[in-house]
N, C-alpha and C. Protein backbone atom coordinates (compact mmCIF):
# COMPACT_ATOMS: atom_id res chain seq x y z
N UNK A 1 82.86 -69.46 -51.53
CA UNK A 1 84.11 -69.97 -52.03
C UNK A 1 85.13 -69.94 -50.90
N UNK A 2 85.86 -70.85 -50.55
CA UNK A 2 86.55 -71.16 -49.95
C UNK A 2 87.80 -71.68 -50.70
N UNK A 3 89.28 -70.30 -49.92
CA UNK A 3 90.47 -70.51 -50.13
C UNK A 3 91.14 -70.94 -49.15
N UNK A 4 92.41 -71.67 -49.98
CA UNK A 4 93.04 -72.19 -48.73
C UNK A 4 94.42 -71.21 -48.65
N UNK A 5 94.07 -70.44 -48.01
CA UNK A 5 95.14 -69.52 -47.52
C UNK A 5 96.21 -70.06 -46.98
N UNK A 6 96.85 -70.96 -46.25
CA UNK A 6 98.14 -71.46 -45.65
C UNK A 6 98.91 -71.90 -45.80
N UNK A 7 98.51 -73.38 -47.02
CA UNK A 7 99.43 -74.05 -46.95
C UNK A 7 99.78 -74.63 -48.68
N UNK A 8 99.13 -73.63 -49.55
CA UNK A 8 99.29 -73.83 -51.07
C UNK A 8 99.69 -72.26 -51.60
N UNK A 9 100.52 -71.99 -52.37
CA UNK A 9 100.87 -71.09 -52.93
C UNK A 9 100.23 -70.79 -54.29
N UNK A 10 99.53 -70.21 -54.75
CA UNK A 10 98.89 -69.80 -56.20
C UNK A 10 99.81 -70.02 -57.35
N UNK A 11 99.71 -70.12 -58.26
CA UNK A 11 100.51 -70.43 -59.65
C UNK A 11 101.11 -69.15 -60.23
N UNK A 12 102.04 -69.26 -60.57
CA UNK A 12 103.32 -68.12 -60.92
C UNK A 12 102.28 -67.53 -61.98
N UNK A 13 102.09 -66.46 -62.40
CA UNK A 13 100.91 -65.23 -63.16
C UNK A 13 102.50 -64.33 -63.68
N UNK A 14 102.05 -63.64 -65.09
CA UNK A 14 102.98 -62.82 -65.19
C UNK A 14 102.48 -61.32 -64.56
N UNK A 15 103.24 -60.53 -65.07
CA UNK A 15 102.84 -58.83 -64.43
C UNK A 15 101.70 -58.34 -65.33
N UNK A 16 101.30 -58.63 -66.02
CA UNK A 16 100.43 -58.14 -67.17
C UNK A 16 98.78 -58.78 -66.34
N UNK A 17 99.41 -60.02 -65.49
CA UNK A 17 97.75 -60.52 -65.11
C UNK A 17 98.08 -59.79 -63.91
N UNK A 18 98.76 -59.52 -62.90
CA UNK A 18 98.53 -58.89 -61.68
C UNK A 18 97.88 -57.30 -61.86
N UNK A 19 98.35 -56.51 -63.33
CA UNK A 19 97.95 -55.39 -63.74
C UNK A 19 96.48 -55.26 -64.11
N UNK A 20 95.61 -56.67 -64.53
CA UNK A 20 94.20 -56.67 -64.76
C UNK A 20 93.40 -56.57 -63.35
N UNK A 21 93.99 -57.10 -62.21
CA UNK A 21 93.04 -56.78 -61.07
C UNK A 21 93.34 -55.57 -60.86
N UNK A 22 92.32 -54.50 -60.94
CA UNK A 22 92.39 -53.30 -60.16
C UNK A 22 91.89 -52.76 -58.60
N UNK A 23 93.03 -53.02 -57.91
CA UNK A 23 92.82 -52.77 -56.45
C UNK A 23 92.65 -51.42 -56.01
N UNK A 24 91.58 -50.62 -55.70
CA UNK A 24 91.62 -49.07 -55.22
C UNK A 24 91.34 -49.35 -53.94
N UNK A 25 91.42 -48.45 -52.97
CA UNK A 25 90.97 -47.88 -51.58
C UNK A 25 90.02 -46.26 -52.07
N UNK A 26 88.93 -47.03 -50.92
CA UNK A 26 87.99 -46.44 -50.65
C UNK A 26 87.85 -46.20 -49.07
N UNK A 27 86.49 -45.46 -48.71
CA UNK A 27 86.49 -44.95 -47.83
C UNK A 27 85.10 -45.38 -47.39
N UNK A 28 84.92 -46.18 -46.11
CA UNK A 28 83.12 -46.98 -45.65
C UNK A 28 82.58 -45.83 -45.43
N UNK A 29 81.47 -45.47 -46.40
CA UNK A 29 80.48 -44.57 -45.91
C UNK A 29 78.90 -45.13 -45.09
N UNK A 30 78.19 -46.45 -45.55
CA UNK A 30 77.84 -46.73 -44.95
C UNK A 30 78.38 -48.22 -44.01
N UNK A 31 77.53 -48.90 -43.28
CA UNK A 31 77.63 -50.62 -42.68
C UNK A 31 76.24 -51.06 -42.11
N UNK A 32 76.13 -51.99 -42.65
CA UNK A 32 75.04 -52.73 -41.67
C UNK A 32 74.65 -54.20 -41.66
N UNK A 33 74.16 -54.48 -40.67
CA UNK A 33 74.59 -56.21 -40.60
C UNK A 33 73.79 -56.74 -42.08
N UNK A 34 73.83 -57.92 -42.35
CA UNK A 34 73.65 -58.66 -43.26
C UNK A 34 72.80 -59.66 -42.58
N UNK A 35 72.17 -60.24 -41.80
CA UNK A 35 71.68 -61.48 -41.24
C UNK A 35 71.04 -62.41 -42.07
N UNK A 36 70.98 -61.99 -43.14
CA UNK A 36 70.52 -63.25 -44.32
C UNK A 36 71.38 -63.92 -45.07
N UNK A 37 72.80 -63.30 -45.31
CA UNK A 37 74.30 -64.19 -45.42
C UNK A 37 74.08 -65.29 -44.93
N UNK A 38 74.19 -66.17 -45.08
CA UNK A 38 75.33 -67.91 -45.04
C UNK A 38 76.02 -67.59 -43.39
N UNK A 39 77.04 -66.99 -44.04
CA UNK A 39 78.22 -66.56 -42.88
C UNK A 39 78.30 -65.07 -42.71
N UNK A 40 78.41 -64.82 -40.89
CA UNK A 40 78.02 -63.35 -40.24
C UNK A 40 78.94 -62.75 -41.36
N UNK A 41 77.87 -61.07 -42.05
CA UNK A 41 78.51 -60.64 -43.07
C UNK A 41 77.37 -59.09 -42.58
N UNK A 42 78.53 -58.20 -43.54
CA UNK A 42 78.32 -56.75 -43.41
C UNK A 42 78.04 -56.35 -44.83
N UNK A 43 77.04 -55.31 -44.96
CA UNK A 43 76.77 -54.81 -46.39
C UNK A 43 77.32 -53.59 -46.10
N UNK A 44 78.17 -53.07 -46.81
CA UNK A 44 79.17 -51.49 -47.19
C UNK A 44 78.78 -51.04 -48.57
N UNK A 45 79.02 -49.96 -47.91
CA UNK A 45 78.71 -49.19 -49.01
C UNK A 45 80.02 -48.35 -49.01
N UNK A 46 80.71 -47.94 -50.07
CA UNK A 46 82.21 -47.70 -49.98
C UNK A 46 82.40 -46.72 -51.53
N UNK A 47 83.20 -45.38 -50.65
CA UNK A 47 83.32 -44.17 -51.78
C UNK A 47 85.13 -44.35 -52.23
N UNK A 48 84.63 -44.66 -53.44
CA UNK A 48 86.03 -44.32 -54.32
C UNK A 48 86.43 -43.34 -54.97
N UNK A 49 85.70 -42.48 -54.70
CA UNK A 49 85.91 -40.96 -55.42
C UNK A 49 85.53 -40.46 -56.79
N UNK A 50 85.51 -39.35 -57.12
CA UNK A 50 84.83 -39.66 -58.49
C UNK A 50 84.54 -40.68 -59.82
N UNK A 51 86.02 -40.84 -59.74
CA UNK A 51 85.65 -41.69 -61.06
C UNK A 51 85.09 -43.19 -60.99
N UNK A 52 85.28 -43.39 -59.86
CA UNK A 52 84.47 -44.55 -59.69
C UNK A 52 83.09 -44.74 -58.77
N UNK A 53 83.54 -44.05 -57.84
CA UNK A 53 81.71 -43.77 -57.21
C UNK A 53 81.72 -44.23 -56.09
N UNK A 54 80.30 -44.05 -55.40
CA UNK A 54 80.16 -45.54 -54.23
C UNK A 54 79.88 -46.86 -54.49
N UNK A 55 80.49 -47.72 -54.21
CA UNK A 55 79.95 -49.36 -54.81
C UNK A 55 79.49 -49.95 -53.17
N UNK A 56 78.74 -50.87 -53.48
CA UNK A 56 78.28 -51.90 -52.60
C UNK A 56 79.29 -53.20 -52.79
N UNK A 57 79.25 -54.01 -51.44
CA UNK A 57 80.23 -54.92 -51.08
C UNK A 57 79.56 -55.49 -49.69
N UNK A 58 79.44 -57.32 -49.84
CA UNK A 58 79.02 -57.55 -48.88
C UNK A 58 80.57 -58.42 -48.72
N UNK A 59 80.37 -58.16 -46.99
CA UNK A 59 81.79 -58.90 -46.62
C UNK A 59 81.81 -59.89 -45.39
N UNK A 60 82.46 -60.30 -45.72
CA UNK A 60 82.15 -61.54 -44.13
C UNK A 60 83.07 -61.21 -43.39
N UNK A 61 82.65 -59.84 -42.47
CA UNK A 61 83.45 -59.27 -41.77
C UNK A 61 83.05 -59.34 -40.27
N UNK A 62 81.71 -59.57 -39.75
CA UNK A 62 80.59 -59.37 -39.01
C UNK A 62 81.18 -59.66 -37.49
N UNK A 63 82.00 -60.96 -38.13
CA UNK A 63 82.90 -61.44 -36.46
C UNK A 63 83.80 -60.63 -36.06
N UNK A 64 84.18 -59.44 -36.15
CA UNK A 64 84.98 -58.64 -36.02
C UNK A 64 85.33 -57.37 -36.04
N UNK A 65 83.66 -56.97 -36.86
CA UNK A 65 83.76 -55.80 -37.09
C UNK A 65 82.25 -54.99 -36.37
N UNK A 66 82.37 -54.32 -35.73
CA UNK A 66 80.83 -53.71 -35.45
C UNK A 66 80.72 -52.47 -36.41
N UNK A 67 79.64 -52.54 -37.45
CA UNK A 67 79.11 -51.26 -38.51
C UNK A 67 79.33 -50.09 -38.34
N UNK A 68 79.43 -49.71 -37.19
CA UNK A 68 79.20 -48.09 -36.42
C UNK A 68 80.41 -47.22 -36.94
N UNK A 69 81.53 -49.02 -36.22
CA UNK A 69 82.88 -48.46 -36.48
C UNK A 69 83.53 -48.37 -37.56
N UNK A 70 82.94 -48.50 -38.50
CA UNK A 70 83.68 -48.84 -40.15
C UNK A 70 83.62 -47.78 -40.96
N UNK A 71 82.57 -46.76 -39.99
CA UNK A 71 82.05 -45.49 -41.29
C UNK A 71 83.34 -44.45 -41.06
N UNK A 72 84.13 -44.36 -42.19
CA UNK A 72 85.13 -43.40 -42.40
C UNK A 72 86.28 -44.11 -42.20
N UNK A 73 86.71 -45.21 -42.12
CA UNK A 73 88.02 -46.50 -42.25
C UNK A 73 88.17 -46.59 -44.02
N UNK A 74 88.80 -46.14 -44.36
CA UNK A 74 89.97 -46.84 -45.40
C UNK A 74 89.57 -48.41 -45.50
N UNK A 75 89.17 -48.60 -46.49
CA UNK A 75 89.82 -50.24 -46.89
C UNK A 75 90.07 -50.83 -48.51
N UNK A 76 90.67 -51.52 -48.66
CA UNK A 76 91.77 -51.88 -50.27
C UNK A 76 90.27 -52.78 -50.86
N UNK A 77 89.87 -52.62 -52.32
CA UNK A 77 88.71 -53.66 -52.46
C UNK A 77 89.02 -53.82 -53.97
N UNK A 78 88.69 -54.92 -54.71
CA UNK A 78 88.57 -55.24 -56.39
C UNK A 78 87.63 -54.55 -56.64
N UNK A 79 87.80 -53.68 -57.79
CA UNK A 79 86.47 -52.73 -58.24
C UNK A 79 86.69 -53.80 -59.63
N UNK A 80 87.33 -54.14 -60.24
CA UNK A 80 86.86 -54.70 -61.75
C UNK A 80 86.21 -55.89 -61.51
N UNK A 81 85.93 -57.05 -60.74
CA UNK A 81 85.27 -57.62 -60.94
C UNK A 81 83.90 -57.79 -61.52
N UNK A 82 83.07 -58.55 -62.31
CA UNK A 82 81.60 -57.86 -62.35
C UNK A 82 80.63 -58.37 -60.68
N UNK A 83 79.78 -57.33 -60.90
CA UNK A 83 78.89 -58.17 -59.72
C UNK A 83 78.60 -59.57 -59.34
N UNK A 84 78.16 -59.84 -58.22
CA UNK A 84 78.34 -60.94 -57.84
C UNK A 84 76.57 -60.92 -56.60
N UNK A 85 75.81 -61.89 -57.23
CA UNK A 85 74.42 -61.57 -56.28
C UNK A 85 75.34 -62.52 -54.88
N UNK A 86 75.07 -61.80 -54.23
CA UNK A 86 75.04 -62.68 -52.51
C UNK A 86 73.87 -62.80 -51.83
N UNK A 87 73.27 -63.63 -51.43
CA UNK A 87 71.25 -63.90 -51.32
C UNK A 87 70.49 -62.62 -52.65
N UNK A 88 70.02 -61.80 -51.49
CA UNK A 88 69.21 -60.56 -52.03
C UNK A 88 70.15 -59.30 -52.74
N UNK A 89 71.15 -59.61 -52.52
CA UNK A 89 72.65 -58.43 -51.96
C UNK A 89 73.55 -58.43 -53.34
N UNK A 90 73.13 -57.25 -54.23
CA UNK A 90 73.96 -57.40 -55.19
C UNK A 90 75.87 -56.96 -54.98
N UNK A 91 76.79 -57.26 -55.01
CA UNK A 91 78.04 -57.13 -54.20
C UNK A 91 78.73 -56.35 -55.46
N UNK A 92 79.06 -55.10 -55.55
CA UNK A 92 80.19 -55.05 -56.79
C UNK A 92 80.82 -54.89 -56.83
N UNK A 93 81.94 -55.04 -55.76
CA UNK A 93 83.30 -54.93 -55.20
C UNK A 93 83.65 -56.04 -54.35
N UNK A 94 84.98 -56.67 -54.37
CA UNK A 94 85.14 -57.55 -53.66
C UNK A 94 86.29 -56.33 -52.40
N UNK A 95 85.82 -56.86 -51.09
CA UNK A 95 86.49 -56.07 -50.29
C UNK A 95 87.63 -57.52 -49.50
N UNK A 96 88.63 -56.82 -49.64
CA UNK A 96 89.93 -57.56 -48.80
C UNK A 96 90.22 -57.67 -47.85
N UNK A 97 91.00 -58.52 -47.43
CA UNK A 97 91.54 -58.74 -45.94
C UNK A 97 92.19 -60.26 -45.97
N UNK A 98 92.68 -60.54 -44.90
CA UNK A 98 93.66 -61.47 -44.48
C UNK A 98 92.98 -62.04 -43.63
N UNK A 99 93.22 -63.67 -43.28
CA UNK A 99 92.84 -64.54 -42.63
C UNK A 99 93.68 -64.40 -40.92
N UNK A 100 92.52 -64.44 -39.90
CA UNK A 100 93.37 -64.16 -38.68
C UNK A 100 93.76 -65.44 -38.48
N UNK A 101 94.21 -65.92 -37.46
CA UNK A 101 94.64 -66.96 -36.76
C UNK A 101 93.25 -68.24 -36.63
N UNK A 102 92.06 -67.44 -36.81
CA UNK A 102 90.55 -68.01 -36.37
C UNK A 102 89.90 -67.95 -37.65
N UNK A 103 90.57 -67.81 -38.10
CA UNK A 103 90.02 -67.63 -40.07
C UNK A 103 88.84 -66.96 -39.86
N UNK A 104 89.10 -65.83 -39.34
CA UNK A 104 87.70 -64.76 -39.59
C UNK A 104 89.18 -63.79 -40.04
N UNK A 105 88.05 -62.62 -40.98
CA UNK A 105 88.90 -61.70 -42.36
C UNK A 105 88.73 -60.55 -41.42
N UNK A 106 90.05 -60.28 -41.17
CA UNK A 106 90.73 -59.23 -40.93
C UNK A 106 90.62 -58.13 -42.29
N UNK A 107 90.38 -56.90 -42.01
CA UNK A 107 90.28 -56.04 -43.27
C UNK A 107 92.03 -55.67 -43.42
N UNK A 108 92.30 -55.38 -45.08
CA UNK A 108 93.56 -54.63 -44.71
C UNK A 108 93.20 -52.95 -45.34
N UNK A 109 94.07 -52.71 -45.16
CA UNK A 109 93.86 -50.98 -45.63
C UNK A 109 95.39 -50.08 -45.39
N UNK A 110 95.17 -48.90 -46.27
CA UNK A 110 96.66 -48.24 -46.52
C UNK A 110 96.78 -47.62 -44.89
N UNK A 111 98.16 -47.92 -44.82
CA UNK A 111 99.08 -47.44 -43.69
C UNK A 111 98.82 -45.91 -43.11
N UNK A 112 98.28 -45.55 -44.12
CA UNK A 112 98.25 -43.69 -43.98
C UNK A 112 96.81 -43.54 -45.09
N UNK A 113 95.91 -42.30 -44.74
CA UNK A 113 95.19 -42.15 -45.67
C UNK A 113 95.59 -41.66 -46.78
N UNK A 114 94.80 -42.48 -47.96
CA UNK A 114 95.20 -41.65 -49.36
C UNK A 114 94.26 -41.36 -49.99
N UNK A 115 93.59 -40.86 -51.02
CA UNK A 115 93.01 -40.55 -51.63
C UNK A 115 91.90 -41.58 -52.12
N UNK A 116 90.80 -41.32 -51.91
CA UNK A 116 90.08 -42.06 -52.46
C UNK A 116 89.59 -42.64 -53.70
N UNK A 117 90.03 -43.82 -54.29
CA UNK A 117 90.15 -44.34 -55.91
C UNK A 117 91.79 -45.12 -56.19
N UNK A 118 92.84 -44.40 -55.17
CA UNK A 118 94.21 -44.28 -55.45
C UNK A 118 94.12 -46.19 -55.66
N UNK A 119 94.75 -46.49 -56.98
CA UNK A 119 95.63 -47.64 -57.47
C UNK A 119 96.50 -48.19 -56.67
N UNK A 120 95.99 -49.63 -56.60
CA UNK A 120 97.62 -50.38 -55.95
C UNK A 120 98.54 -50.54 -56.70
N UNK A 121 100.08 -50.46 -56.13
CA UNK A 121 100.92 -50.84 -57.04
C UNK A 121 101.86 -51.39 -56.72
């Protein structure tokens, strides 16, 4: 799926739909390449802390990110979505980030560490 990040603005949503996506930060415990993705992509494995667990997340991060370096980085991901198969790769988190200048996804993540599971708000 392809968004167009630049030059269209999304449709006005009230606060009640921004409150159904639940955005937590987690913490990469594992990474490793993906080479059967479409587009260069990383399979994570990512701890949200108890009440939610470790989830899997494949990300099309690959241009930017080397695996090694991801284990113990913070990053913001959708835990409510339901799964999503990617080839072989069941995904159950969508993990975030921002479009660089080269439209490869920049990860984002909290400014300071917080707790693992902690709610966006």
């Amino acid at each position: 799926m392809h968004l167009d990040t630049t030059s269209t603005r999304a449709p006005e949503i009230g606060f009640d739909d921004f409150l159904a996506v639940d955005v937590r930060v987690g913490t990469i415990v594992e990474a490793e390449p993906y080479p059967e993705a479409r587009k260069p992509s990383l399979k994570l494995k990512i701890d949200f802390g108890p009440t939610i667990g470790i989830k899997r997340s494949s990300a099309q991060i690959a241009a930017l990110y080397n695996p090694a370096a991801l284990i113990g980085r913070q990053v913001a991901a959708v835990v409510n979505f339901p799964p999503r198969q990617i080839g072989k790769f069941m995904s159950e988190v969508l993990t975030l980030g921002f479009p660089s200048a080269e439209g490869e996804v920049v990860l984002i993540a909290p400014e300071r560490a917080v707790p693992n599971g902690a709610r966006l708000f």
